[in-house]
Protein backbone atom coordinates (compact mmCIF):
# COMPACT_ATOMS: atom_id res chain seq x y z
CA UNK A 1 -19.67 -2.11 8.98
CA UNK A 2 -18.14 -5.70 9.54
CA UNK A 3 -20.25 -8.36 10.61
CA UNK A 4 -17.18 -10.43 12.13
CA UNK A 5 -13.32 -9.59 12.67
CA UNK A 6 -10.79 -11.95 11.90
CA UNK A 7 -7.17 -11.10 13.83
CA UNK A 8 -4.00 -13.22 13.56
CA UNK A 9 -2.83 -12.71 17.10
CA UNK A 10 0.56 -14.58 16.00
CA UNK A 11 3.57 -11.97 16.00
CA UNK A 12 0.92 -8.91 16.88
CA UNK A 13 2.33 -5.70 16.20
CA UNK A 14 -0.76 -3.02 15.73
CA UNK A 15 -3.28 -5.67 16.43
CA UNK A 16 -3.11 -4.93 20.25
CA UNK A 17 -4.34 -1.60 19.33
CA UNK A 18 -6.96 -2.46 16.59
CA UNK A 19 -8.22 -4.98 19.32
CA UNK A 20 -8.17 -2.28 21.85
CA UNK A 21 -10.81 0.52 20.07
CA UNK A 22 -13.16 -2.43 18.48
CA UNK A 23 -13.46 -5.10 20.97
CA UNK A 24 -15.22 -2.87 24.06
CA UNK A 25 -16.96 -0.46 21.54
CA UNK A 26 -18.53 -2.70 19.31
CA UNK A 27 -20.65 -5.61 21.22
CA UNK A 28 -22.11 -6.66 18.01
CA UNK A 29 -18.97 -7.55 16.07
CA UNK A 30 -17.56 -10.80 16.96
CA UNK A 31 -14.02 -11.07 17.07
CA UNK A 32 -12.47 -14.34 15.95
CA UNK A 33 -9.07 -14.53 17.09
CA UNK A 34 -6.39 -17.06 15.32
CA UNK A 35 -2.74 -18.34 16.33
CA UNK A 36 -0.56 -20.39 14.92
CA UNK A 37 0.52 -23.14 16.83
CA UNK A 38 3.79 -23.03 19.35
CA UNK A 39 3.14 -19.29 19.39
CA UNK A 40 1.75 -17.24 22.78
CA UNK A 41 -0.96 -14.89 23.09
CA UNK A 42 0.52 -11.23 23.52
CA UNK A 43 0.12 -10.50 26.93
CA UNK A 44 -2.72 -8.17 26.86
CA UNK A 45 -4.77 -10.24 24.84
CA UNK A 46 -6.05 -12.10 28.05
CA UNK A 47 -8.41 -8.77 28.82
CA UNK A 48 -10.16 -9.25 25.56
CA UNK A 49 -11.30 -13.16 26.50
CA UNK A 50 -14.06 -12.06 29.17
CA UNK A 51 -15.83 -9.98 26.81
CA UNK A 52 -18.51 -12.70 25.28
CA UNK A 53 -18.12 -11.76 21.40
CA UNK A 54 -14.38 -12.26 21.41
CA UNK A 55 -14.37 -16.36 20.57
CA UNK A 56 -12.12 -18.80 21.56
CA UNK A 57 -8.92 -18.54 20.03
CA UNK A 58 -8.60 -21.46 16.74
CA UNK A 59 -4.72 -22.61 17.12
CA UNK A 60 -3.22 -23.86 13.44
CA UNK A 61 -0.53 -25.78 12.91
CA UNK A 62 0.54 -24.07 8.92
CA UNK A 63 -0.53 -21.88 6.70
CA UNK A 64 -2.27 -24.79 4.76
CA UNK A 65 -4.33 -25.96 7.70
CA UNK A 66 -5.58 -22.78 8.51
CA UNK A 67 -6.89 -22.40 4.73
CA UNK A 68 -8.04 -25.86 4.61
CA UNK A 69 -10.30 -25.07 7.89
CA UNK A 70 -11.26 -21.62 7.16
CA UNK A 71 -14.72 -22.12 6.45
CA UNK A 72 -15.47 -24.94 9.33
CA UNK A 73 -13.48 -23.56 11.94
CA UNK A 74 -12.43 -19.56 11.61
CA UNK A 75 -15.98 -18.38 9.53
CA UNK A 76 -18.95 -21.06 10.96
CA UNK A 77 -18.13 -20.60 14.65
CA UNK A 78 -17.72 -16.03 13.91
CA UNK A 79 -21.30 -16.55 12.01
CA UNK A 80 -23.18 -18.68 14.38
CA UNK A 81 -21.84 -15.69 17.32
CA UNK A 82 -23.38 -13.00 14.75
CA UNK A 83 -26.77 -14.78 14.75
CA UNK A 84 -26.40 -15.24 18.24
CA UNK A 85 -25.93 -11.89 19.12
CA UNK A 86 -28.07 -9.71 16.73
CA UNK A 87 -30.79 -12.83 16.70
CA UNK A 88 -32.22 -14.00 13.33
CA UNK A 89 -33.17 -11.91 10.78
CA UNK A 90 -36.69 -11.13 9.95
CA UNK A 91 -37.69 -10.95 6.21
CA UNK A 92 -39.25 -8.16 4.86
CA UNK A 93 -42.91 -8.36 4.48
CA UNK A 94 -44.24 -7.25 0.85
């Protein structure tokens, strides 16, 4: 199982589709969705923003910003929705 879904929403071809079976079916898989800059969201995509584990969508300008923000900006905000929507984890008591 994935804990988080990254989707390059920039020239979508089957994304539109992937989107369509995992974003309503699986509430507890955040869905961070990236664009690179200049570039509009495929049409559809607007139906997937009012479901509350679909994030906001991180524009990038290149290829080299996107890697050079990948942790701060793509990974941090699809964790932080994870812990927000399954809650913290409990450790195991021995």
């Amino acid at each position: 199982m994935a804990r988080f879904v990254v989707a390059d929403i920039t020239d979508a071809k089957s994304i539109p589709q992937e989107l369509g079976i995992i974003v309503p079916d699986l509430p507890s898989v955040p869905v961070q969705p990236l664009l690179l800059e200049g570039n509009d969201e495929y049409s559809m995509f607007e139906h997937f923003k009012r479901y509350p584990w679909v994030l906001k969508t991180y524009c990038y300008a290149s290829q080299q910003q996107l890697i050079g923000n990948l942790a701060d900006k793509v990974i941090r905000p699809a964790e932080d929705k994870v812990l927000e929507l399954r809650g913290p984890t409990v450790p195991k008591q021995t």
